[in-house]
N, C-alpha and C. Protein backbone atom coordinates (compact mmCIF):
# COMPACT_ATOMS: atom_id res chain seq x y z
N UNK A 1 0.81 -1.19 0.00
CA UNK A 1 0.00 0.00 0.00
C UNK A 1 0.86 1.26 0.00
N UNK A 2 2.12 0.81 -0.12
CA UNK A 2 2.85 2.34 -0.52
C UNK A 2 3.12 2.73 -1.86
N UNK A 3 2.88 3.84 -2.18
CA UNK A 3 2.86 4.28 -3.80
C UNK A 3 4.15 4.95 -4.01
N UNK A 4 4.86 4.78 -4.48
CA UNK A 4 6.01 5.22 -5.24
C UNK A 4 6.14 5.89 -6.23
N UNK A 5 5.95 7.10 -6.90
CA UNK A 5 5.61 8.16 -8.10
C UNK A 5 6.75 8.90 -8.17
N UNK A 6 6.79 9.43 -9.45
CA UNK A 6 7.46 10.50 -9.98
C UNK A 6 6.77 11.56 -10.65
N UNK A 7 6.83 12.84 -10.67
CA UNK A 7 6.32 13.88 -11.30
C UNK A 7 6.89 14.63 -12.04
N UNK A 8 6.51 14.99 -13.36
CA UNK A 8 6.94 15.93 -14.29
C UNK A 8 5.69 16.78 -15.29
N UNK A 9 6.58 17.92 -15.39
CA UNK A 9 5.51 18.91 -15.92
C UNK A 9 5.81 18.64 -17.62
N UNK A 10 4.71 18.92 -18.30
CA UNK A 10 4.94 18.27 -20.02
C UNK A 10 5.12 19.70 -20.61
N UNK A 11 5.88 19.25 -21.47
CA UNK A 11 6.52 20.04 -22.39
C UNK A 11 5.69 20.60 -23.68
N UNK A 12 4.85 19.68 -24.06
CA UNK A 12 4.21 19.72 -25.26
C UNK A 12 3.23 18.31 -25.59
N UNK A 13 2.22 18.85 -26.57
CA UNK A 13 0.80 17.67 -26.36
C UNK A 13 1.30 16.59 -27.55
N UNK A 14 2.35 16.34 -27.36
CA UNK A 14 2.66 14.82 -28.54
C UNK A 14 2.44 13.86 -27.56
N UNK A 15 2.33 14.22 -26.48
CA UNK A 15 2.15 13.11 -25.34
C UNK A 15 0.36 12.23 -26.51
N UNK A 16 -0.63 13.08 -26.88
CA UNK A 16 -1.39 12.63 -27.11
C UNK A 16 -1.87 11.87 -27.80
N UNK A 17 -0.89 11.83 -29.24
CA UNK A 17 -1.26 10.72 -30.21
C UNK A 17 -0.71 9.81 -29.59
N UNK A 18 -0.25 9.72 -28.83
CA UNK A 18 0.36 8.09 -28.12
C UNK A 18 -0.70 7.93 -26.84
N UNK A 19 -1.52 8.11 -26.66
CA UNK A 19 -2.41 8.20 -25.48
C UNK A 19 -3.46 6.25 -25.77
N UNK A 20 -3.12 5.61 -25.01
CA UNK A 20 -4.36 4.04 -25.15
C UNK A 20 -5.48 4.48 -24.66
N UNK A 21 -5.41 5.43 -23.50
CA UNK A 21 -7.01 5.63 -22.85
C UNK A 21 -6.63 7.03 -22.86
N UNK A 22 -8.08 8.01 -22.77
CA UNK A 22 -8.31 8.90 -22.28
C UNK A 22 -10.01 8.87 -21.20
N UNK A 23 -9.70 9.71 -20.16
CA UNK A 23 -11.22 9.53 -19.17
C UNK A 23 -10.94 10.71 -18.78
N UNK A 24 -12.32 11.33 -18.16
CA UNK A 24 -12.67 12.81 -17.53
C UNK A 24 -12.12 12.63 -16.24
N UNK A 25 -12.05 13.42 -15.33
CA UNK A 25 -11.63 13.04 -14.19
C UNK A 25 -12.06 14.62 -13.21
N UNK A 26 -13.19 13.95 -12.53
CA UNK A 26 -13.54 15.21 -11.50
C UNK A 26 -13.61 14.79 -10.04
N UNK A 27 -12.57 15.59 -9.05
CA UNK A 27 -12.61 15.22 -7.75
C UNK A 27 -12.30 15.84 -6.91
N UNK A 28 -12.32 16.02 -5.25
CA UNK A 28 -13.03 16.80 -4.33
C UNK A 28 -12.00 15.74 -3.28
N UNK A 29 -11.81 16.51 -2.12
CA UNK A 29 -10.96 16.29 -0.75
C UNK A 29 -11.98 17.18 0.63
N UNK A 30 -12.02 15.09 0.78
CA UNK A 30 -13.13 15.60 2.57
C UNK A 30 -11.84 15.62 3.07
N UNK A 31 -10.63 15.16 3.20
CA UNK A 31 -9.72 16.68 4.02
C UNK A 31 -8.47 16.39 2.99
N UNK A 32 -7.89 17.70 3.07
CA UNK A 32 -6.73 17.73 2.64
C UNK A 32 -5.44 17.88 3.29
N UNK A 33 -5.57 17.59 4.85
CA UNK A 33 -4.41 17.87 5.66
C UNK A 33 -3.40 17.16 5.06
N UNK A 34 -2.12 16.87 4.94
CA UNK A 34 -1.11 16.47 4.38
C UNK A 34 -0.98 15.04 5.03
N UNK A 35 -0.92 15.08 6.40
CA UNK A 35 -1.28 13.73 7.11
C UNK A 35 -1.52 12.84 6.62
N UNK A 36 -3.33 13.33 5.94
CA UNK A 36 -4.25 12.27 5.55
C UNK A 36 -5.02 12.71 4.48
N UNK A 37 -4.89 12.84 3.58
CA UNK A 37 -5.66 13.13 2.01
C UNK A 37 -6.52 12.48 2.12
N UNK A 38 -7.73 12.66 2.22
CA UNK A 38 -9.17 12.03 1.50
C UNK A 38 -9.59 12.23 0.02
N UNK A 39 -9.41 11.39 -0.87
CA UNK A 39 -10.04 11.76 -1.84
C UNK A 39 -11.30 11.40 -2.54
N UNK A 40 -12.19 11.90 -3.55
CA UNK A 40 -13.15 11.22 -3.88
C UNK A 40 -13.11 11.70 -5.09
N UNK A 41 -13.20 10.85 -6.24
CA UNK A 41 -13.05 10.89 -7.50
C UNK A 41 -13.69 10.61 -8.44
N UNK A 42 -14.33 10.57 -9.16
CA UNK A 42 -15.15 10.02 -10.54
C UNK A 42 -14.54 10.41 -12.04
N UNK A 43 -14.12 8.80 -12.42
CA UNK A 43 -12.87 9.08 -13.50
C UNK A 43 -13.75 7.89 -14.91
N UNK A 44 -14.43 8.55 -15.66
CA UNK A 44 -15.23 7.86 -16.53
C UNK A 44 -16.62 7.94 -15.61
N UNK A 45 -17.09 6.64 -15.58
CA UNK A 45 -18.05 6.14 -15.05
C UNK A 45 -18.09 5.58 -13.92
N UNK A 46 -16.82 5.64 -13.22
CA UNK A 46 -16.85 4.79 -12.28
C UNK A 46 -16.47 6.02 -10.83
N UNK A 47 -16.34 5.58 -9.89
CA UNK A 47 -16.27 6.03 -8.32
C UNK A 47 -15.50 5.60 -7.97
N UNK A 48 -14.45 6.55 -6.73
CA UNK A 48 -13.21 6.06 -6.10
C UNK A 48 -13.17 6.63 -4.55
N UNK A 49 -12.76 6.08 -3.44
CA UNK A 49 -12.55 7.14 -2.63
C UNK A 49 -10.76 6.73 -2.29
N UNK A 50 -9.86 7.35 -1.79
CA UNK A 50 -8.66 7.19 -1.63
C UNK A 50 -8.40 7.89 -0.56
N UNK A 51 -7.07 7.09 0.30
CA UNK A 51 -6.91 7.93 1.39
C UNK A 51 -5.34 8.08 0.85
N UNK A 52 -4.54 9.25 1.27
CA UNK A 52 -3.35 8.85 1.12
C UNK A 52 -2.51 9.57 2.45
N UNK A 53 -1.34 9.11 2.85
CA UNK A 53 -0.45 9.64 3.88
C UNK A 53 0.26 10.68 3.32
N UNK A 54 1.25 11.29 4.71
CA UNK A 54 2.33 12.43 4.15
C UNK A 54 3.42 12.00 3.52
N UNK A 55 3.72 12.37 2.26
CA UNK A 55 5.08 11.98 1.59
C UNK A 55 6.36 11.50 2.48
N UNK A 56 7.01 10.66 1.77
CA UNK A 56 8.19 10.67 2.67
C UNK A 56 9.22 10.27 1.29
N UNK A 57 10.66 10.45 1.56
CA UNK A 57 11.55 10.61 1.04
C UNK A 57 11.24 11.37 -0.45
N UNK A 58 11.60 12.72 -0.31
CA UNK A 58 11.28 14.36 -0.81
C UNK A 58 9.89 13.58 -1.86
N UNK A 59 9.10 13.23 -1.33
CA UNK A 59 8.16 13.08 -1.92
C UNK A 59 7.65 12.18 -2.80
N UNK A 60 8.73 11.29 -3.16
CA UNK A 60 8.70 9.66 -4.00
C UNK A 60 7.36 9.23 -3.54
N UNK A 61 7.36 8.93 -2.34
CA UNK A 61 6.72 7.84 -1.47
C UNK A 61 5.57 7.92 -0.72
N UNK A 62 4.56 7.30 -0.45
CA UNK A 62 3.77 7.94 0.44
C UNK A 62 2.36 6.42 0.88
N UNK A 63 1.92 6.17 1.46
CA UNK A 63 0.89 5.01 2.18
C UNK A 63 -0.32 6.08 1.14
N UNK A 64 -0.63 4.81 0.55
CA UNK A 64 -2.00 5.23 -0.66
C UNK A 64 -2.76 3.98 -0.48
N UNK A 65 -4.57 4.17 -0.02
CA UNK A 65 -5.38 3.19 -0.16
C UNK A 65 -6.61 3.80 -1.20
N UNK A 66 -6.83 2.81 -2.21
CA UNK A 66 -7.75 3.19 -2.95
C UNK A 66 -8.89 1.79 -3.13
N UNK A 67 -10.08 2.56 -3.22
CA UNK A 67 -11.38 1.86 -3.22
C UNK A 67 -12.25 1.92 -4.18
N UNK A 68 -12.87 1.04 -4.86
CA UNK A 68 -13.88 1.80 -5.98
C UNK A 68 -15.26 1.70 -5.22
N UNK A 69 -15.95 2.95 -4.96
CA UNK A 69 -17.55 2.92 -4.91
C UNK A 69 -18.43 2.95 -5.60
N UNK A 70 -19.50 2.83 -5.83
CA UNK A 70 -20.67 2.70 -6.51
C UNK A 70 -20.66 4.94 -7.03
N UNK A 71 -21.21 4.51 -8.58
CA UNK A 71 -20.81 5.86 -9.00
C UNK A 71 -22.06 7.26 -8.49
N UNK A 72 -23.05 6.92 -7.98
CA UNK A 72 -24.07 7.88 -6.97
C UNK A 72 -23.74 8.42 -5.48
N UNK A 73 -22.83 7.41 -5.12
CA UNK A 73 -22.23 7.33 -4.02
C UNK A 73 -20.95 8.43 -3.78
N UNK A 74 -20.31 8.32 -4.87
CA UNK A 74 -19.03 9.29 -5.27
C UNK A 74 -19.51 10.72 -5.24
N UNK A 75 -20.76 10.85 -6.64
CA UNK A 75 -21.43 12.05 -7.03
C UNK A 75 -21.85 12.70 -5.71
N UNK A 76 -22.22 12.02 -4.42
CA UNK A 76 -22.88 12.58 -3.53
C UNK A 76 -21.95 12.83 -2.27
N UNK A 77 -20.59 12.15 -2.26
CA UNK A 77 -19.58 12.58 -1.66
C UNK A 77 -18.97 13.78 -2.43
N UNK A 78 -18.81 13.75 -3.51
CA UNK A 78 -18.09 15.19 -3.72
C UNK A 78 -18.72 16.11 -4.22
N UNK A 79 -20.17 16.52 -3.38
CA UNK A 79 -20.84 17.46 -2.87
C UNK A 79 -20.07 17.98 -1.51
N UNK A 80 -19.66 17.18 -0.65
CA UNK A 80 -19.53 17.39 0.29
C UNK A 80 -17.54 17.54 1.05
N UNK A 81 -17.83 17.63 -0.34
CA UNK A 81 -16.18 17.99 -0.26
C UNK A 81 -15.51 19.32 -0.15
N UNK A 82 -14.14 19.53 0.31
CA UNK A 82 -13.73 21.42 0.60
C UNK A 82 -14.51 21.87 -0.70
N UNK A 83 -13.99 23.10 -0.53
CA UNK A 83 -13.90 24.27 -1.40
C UNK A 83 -12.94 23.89 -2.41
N UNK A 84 -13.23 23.44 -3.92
CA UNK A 84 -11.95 24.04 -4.58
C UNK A 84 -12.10 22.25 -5.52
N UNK A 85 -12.81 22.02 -6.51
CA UNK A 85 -12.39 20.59 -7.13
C UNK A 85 -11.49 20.86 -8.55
N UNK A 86 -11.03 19.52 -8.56
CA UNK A 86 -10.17 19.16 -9.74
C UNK A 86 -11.02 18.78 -10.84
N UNK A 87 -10.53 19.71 -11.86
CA UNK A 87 -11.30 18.66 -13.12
C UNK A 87 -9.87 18.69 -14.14
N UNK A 88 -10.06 17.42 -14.99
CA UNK A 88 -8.78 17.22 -15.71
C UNK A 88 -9.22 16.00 -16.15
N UNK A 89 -8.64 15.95 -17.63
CA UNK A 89 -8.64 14.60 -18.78
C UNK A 89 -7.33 14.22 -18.32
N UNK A 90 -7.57 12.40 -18.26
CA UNK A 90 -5.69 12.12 -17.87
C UNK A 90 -5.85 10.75 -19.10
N UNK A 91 -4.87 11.10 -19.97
CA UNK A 91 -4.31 9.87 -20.67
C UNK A 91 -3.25 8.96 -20.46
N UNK A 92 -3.02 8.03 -20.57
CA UNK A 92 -2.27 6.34 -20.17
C UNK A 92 -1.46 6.83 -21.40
N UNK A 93 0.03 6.71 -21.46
CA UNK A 93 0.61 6.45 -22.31
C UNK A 93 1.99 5.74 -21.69
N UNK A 94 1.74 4.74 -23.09
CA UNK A 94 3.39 3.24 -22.36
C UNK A 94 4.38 4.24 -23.17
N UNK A 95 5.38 3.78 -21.99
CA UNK A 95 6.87 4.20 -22.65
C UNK A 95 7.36 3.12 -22.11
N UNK A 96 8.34 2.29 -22.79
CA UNK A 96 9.28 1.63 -22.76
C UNK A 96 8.38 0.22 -21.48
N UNK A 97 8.78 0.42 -20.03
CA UNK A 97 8.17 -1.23 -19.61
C UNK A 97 7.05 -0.27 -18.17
N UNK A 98 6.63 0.93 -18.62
CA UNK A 98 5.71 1.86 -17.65
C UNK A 98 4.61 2.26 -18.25
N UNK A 99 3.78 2.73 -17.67
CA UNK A 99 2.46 3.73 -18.54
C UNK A 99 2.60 5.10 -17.83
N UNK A 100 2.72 6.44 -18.31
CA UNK A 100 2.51 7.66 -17.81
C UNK A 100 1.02 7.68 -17.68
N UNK A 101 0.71 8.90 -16.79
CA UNK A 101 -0.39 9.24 -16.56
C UNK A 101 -0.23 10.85 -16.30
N UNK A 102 -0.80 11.29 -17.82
CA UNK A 102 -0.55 12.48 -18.01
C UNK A 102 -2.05 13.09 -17.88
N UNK A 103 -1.76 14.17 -16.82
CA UNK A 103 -3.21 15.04 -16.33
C UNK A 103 -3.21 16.60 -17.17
N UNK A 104 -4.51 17.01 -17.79
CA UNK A 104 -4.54 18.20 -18.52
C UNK A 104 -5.44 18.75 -17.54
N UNK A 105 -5.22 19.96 -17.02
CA UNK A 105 -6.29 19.87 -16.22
C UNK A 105 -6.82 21.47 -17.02
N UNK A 106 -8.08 21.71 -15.92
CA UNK A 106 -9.25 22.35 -16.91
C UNK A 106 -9.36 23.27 -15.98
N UNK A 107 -11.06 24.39 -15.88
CA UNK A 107 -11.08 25.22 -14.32
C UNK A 107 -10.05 26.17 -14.24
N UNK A 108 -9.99 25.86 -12.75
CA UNK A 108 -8.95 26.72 -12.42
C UNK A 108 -7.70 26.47 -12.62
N UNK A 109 -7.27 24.76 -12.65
CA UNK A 109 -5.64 24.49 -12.96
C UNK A 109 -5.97 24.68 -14.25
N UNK A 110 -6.54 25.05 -15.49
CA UNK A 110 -6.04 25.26 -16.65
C UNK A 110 -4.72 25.42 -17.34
N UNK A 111 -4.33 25.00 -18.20
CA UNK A 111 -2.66 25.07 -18.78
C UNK A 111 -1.48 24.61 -18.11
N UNK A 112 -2.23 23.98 -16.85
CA UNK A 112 -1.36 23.32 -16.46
C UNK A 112 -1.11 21.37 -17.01
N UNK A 113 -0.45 20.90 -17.07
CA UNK A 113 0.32 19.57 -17.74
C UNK A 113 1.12 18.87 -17.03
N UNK A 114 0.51 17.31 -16.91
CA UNK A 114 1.34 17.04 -15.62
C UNK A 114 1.25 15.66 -16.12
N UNK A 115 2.73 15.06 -15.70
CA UNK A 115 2.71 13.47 -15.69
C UNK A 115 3.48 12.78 -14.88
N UNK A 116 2.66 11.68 -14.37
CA UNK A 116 3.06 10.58 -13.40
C UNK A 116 3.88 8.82 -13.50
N UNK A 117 4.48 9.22 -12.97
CA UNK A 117 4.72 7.37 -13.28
C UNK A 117 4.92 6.63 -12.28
N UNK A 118 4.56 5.40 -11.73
CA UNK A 118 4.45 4.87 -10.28
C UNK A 118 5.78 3.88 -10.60
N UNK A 119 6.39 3.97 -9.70
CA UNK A 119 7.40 2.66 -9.55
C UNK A 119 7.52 1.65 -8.48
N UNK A 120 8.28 0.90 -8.95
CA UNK A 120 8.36 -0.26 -7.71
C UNK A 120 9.38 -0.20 -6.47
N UNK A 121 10.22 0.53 -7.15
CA UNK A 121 11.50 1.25 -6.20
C UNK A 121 11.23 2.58 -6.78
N UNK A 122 12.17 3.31 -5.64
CA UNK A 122 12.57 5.12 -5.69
C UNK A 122 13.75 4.64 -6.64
N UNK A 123 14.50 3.36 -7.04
CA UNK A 123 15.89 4.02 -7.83
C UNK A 123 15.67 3.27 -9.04
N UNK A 124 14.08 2.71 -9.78
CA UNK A 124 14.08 1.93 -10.47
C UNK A 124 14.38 3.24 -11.90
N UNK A 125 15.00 1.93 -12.39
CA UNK A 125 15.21 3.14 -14.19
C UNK A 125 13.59 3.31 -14.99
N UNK A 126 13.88 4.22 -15.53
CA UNK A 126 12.76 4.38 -16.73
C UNK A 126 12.78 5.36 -17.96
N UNK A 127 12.38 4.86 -19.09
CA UNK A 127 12.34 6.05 -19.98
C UNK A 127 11.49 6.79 -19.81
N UNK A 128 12.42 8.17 -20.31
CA UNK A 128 11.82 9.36 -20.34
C UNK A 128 11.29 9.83 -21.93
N UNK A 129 10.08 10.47 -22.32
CA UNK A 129 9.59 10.70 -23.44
C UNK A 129 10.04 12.06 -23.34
N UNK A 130 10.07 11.91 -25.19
CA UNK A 130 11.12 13.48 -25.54
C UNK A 130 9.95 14.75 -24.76
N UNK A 131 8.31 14.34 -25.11
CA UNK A 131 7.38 15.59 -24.38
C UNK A 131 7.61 15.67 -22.58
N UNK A 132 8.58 14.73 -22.17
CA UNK A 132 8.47 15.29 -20.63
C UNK A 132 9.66 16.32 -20.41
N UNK A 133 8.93 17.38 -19.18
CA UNK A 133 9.75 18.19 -18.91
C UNK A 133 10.65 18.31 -17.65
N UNK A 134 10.34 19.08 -16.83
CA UNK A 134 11.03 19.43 -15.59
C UNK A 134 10.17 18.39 -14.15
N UNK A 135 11.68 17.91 -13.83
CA UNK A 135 10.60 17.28 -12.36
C UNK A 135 10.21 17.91 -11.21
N UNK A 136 9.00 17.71 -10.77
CA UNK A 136 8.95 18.37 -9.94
C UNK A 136 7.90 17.43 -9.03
N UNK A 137 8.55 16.57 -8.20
CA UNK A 137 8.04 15.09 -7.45
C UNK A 137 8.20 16.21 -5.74
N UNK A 138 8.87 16.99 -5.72
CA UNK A 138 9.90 16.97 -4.48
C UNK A 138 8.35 18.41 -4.11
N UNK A 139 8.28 18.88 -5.14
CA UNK A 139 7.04 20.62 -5.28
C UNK A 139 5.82 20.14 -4.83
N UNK A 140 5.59 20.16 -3.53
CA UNK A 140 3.99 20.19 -3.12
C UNK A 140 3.25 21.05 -3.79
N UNK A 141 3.33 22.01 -4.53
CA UNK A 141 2.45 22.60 -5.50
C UNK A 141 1.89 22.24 -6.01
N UNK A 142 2.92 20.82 -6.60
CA UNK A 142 2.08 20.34 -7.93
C UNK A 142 1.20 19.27 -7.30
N UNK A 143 1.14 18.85 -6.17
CA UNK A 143 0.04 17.85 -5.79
C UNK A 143 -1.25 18.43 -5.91
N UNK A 144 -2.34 17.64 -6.41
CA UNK A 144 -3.89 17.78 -6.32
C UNK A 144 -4.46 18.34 -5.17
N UNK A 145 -4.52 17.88 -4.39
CA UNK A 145 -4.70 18.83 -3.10
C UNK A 145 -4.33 19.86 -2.30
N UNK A 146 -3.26 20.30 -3.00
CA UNK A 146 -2.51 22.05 -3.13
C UNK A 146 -3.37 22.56 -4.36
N UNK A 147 -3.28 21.96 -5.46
CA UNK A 147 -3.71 22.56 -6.66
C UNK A 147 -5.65 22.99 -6.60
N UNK A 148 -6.00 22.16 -5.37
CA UNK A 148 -7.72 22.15 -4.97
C UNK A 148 -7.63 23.97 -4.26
N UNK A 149 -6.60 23.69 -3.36
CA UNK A 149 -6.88 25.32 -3.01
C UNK A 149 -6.28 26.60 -3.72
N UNK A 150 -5.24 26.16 -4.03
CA UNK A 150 -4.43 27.23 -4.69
C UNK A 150 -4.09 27.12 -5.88
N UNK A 151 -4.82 26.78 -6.92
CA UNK A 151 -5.34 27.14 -8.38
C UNK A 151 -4.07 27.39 -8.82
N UNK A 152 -3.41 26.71 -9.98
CA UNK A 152 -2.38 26.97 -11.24
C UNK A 152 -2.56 28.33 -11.36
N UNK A 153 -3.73 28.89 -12.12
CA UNK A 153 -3.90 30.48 -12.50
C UNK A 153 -4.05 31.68 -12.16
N UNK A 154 -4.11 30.69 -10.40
CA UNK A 154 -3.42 32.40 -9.24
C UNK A 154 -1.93 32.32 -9.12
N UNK A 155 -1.31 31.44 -9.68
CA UNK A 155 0.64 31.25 -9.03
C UNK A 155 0.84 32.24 -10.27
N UNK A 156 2.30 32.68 -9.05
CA UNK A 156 2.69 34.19 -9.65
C UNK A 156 3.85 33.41 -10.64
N UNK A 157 3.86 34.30 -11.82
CA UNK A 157 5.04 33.65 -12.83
C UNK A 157 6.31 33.22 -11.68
């Protein structure tokens, strides 16, 4: 149950003709303390709730439990979620023996571009696609639940 990720901001949308899936993705945090992330998600058709812990080692790492709920169930939890939801299309794209999971997000993160890749170790290798850019795994900014309150399109250049 520990998730292992990397983060990078994209460079440019060639990420997309290489995309296997694309799904909507709208979601809401019954808390966002760093502690303990609550999340609740609806990504297609389906329902999620997730808890996750505080990062550890500059942010690789962190205790992630995820659940799928019934999709009325979701819709009616993230009513009741803070102030401030995520909306964003995220496409699957394989590179080499991984799948990215590149988030476009919409709203208020608008123009912002983001991609993930989960590993099995913090020192496992992986290719990098020529569209990825700068990492930024270590930048609580770029987490979803920073980005719920403090919006891409209020950060000062």
């Amino acid at each position: 149950m520990i998730e292992i990720e990397r983060k990078f901001l994209v460079k440019s949308d060639e990420f997309k003709n290489q995309a296997l899936t694309q799904n909507k993705i709208a979601q809401g945090y019954l808390s966002s303390v760093p502690e303990r992330t609550v999340r609740v998600r609806i990504k297609g058709d389906k329902g999620f709730i997730t808890i996750k812990g505080i990062s550890q080692s500059g942010g690789m790492s962190r205790f992630e439990w995820e659940n799928e709920i019934p999709l009325d169930e979701a819709a009616a939890l993230l009513k009741l979620c803070e102030k401030g939801k995520i909306e964003k299309t995220r496409y699957e794209i394989k590179s080499g023996n991984h799948v990215y999971e590149v988030d476009e997000f919409y709203g208020e993160n608008e123009g912002l571009i983001m991609a993930e890749i989960e590993l099995s170790s913090e020192t496992e290798t992986f290719e990098k696609p020529d569209w990825l850019g700068e990492e930024v795994t270590n930048d609580e900014r770029y987490y979803n639940a920073y980005l719920s309150k403090n919006p891409f399109k209020d950060w000062k250049e």
